[in-house]
N, C-alpha and C. Protein backbone atom coordinates (compact mmCIF):
# COMPACT_ATOMS: atom_id res chain seq x y z
N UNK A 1 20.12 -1.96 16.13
CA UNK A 1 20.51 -3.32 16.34
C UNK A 1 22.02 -3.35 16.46
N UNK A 2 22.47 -3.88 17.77
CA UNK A 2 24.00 -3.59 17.51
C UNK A 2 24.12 -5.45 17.72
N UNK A 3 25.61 -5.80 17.46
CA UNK A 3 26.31 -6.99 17.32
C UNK A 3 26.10 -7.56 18.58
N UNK A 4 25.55 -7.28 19.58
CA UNK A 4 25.91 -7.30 20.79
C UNK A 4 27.42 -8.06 21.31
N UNK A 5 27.63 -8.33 22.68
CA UNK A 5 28.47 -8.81 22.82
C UNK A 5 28.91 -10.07 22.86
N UNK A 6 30.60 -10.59 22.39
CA UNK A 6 31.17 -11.66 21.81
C UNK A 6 30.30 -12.18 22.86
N UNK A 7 29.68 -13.65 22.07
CA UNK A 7 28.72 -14.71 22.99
C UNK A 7 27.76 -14.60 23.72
N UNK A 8 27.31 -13.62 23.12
CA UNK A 8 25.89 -13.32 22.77
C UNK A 8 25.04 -13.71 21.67
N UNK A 9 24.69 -12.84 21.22
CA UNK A 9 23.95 -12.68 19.96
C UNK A 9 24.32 -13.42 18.63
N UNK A 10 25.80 -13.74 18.61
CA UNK A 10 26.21 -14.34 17.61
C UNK A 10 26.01 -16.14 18.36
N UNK A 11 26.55 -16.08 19.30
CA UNK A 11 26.48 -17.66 19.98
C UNK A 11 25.39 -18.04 19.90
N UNK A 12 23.99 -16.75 20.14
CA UNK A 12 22.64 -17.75 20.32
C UNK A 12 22.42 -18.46 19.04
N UNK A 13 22.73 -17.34 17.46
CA UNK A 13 22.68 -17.77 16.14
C UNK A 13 23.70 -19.18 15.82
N UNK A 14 24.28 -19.08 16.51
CA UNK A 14 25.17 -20.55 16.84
C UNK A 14 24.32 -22.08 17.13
N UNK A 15 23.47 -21.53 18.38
CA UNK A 15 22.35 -22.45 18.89
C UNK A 15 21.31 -22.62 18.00
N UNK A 16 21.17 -21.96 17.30
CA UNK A 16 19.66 -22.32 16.42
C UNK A 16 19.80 -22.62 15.53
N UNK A 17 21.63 -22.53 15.12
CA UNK A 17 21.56 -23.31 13.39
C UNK A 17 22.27 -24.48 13.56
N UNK A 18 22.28 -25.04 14.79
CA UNK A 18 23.14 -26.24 15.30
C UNK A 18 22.42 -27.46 16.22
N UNK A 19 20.95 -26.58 16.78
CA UNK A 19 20.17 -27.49 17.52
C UNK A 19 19.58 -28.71 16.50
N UNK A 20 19.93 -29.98 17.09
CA UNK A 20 19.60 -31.47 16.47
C UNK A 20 17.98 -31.88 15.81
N UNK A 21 16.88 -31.29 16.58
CA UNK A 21 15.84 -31.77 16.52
C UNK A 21 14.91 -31.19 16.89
N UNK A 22 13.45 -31.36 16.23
CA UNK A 22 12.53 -29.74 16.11
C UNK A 22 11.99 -29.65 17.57
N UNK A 23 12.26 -31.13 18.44
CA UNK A 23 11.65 -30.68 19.73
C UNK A 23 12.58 -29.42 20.51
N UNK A 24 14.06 -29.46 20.38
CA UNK A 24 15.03 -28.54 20.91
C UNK A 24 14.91 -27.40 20.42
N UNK A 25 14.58 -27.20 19.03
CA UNK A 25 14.63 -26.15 18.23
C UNK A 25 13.83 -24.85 18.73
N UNK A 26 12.17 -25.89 19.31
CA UNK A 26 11.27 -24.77 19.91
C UNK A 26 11.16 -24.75 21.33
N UNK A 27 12.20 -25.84 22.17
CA UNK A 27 12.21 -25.36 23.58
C UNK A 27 13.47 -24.32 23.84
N UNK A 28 14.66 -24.48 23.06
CA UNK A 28 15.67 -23.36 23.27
C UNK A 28 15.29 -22.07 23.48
N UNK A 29 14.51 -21.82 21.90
CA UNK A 29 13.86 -20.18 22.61
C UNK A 29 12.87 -19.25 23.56
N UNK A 30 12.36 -20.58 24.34
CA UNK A 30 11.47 -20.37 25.54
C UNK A 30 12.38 -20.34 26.63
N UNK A 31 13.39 -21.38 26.81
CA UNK A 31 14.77 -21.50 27.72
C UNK A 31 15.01 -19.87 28.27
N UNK A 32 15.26 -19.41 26.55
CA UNK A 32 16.31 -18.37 26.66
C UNK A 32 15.72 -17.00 27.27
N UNK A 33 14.15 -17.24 26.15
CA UNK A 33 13.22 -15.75 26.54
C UNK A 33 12.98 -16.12 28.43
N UNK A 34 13.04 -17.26 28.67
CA UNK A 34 12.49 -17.08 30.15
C UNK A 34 13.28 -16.98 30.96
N UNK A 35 14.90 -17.11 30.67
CA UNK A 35 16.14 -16.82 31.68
C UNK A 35 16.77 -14.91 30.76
N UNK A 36 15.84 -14.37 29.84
CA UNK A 36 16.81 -13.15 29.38
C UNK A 36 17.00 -12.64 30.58
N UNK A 37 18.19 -11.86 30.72
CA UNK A 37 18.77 -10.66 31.32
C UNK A 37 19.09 -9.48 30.71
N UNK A 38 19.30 -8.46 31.05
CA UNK A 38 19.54 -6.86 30.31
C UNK A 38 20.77 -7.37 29.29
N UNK A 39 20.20 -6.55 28.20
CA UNK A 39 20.85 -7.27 26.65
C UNK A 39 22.57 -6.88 26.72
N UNK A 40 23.44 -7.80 26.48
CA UNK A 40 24.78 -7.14 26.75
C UNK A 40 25.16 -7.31 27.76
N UNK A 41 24.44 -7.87 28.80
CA UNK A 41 25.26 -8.13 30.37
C UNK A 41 26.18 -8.68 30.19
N UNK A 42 26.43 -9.96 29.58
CA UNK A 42 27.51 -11.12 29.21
C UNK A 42 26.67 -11.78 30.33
N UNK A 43 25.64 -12.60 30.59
CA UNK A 43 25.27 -13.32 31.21
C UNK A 43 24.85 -14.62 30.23
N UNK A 44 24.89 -14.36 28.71
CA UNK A 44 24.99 -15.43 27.94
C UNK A 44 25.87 -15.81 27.74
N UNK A 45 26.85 -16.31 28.76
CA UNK A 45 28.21 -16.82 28.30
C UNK A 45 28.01 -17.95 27.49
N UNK A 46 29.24 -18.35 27.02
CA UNK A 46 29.21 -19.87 25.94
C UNK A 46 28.74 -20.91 27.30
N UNK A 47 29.42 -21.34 28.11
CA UNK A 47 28.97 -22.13 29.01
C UNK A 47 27.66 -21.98 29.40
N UNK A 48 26.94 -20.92 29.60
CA UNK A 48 25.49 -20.63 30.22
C UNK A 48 24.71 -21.06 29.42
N UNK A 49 25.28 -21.12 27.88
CA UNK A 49 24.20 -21.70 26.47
C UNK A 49 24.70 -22.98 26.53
N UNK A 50 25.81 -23.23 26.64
CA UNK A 50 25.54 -24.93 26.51
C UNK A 50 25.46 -25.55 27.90
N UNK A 51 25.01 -25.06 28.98
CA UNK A 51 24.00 -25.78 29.92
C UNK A 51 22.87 -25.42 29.46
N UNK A 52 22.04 -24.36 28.90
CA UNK A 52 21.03 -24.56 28.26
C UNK A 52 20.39 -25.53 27.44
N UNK A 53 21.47 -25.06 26.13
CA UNK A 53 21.32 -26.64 25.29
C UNK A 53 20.98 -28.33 25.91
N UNK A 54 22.26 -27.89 26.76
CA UNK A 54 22.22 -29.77 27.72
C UNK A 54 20.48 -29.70 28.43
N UNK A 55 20.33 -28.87 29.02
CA UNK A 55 18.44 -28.68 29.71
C UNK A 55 17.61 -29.10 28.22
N UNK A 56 17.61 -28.70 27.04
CA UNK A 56 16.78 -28.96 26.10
C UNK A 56 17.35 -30.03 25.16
N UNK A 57 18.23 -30.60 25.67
CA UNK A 57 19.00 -31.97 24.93
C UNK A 57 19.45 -31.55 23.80
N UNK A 58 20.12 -30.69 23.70
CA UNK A 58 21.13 -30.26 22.63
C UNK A 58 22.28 -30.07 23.11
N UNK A 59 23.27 -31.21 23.43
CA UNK A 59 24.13 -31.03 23.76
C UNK A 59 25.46 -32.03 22.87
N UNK A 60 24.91 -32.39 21.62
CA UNK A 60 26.03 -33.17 21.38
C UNK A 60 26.95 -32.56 20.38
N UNK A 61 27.94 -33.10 19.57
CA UNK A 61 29.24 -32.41 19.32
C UNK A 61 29.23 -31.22 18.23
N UNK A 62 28.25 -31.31 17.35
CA UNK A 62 27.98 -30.72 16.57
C UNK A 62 27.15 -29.41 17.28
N UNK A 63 26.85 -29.32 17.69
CA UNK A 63 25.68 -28.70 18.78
C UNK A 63 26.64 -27.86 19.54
N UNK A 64 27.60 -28.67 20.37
CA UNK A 64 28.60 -27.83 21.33
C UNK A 64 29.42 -27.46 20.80
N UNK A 65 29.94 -27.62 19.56
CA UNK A 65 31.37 -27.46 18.79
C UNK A 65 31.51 -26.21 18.12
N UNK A 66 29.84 -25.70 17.08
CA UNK A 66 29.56 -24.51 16.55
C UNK A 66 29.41 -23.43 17.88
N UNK A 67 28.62 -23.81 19.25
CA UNK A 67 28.69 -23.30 19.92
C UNK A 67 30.30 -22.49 20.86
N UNK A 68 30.82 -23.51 20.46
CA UNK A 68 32.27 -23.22 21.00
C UNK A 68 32.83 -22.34 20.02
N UNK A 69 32.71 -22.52 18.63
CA UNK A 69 34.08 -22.28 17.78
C UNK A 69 33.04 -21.33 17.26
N UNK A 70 32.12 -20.46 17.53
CA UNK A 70 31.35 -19.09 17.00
C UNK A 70 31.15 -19.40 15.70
N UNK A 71 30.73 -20.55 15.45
CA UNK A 71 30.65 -21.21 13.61
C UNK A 71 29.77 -19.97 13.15
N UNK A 72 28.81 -19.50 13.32
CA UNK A 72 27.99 -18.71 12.61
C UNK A 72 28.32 -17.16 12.69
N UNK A 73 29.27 -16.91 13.74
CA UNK A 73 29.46 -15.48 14.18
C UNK A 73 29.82 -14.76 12.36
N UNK A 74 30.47 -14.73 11.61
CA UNK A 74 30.81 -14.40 10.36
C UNK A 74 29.24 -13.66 9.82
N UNK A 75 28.50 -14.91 9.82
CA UNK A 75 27.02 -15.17 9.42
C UNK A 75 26.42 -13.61 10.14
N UNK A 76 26.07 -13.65 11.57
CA UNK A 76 25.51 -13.56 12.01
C UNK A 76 26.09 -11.41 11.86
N UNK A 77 27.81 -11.13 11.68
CA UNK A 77 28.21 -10.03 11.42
C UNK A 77 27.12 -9.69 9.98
N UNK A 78 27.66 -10.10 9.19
CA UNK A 78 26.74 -9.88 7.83
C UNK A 78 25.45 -9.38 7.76
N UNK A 79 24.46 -10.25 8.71
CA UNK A 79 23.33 -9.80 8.20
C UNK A 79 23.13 -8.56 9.05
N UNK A 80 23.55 -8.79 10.32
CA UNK A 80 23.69 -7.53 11.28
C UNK A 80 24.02 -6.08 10.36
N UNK A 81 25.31 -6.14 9.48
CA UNK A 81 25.46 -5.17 9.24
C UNK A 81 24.74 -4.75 7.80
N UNK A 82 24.20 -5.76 7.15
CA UNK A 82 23.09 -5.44 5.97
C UNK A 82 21.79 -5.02 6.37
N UNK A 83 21.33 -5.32 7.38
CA UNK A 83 20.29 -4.79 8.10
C UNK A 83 20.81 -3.57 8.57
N UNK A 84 21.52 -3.05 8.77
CA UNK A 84 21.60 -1.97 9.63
C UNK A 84 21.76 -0.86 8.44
N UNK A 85 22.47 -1.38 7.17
CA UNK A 85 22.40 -0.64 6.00
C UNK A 85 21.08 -0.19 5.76
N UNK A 86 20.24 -1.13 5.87
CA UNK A 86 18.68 -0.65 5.33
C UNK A 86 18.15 -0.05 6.43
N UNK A 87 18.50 0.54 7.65
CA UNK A 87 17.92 1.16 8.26
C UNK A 87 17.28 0.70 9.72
N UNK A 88 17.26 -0.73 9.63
CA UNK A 88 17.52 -1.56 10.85
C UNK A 88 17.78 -1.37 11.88
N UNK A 89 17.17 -0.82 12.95
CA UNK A 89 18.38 -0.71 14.21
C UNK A 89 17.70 -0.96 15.56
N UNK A 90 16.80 -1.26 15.85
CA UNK A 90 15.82 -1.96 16.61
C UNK A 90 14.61 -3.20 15.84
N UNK A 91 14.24 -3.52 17.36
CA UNK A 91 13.58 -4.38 16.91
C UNK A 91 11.94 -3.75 17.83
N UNK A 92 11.05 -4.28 17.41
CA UNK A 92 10.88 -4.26 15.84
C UNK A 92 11.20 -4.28 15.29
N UNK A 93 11.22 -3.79 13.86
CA UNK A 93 11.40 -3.04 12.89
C UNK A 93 10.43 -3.59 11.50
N UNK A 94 9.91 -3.05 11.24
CA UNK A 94 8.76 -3.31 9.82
C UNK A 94 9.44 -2.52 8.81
N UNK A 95 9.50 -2.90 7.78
CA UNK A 95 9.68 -2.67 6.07
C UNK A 95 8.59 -3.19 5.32
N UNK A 96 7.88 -1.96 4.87
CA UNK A 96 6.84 -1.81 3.68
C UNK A 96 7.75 -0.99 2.31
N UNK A 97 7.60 -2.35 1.41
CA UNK A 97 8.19 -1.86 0.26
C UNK A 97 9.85 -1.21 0.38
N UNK A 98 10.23 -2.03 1.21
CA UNK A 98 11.94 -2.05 1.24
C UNK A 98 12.20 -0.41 2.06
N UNK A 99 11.45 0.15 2.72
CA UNK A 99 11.30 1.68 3.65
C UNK A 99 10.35 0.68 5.07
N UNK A 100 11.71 1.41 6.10
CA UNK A 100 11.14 1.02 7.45
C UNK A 100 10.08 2.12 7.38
N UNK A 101 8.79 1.42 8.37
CA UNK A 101 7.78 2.32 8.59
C UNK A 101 7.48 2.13 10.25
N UNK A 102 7.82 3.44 10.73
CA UNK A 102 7.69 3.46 12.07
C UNK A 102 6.72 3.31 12.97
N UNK A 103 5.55 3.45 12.13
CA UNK A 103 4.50 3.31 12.73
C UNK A 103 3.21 1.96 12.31
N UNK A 104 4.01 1.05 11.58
CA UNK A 104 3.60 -0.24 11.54
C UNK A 104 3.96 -0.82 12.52
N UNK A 105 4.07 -0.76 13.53
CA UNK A 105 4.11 -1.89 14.74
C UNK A 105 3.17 -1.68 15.30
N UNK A 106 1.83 -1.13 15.09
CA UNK A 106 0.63 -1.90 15.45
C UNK A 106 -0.37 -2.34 14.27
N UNK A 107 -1.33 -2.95 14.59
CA UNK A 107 -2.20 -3.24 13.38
C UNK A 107 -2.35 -2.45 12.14
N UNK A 108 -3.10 -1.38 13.52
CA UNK A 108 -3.66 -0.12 12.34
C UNK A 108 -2.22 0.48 11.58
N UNK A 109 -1.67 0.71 12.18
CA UNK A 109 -0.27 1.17 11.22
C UNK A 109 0.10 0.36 10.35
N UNK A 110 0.10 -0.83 10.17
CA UNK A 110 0.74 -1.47 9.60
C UNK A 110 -0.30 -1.51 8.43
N UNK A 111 -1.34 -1.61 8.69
CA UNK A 111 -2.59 -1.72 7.52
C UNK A 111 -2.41 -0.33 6.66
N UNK A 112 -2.17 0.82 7.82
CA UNK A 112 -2.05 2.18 7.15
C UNK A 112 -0.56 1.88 5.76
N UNK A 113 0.10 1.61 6.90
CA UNK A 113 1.06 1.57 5.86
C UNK A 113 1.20 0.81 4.22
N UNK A 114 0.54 -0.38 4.48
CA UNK A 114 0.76 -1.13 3.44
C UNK A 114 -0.68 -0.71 2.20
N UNK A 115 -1.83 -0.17 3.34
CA UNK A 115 -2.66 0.65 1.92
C UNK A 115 -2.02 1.64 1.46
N UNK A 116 -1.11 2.74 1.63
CA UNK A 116 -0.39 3.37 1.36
C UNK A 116 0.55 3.10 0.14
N UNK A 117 0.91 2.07 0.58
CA UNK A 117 2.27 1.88 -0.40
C UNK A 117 1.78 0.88 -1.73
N UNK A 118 0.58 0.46 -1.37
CA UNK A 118 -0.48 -0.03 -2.66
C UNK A 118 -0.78 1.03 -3.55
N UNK A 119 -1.38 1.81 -3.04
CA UNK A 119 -1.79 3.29 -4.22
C UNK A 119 -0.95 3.81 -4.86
């Protein structure tokens, strides 16, 4: 999992702790999954998210202001790099009993895993 780039990854965490109302909340991330581009392009510029926002009516000051001024970027370093402490570095990623398990990302693994870590 890397930081990706300024106004990216931190800006989207910008958008989701700033969107007004639960109808915006769950059209933003359909917006976004259905316009992604290759991760890191810089095609999420700040402007490209807040014409987004404005498409899902999140566009007012509070909304555009965190978006502007990277309010959460701090936030968004932190957990990035506490996750990455524990071993974090894609996504996926499953943790059974505080140990990523690589082969829980399907059912059966994940069942494997967690009878495992029961016994």
């Amino acid at each position: 999992m890397s930081r990706g780039s300024p106004g990216t990854s931190s800006t989207l965490e910008d958008m989701r702790h700033t969107t007004p109302a639960t109808r915006e909340i769950l059209a933003l991330p359909r917006l976004l999954f259905s316009q992604q581009a290759v991760e890191n392009s810089g095609f999420l510029s700040t402007d490209q998210l807040l014409r987004f926002g404005e498409q899902v009516g999140a566009s007012d000051s509070r909304f555009t202001g965190c978006v502007k001024n990277d309010t959460y970027v701090p936030w968004v370093h932190q957990v990035t790099d506490e996750a990455s402490q524990r071993g974090v570095n894609a996504t996926p990623t499953i943790l059974v009993n505080g140990r990523v398990e690589p082969s829980a990302t399907t059912v059966q693994g994940l069942l494997a895993a967690v009878a495992a870590a029961s016994r």
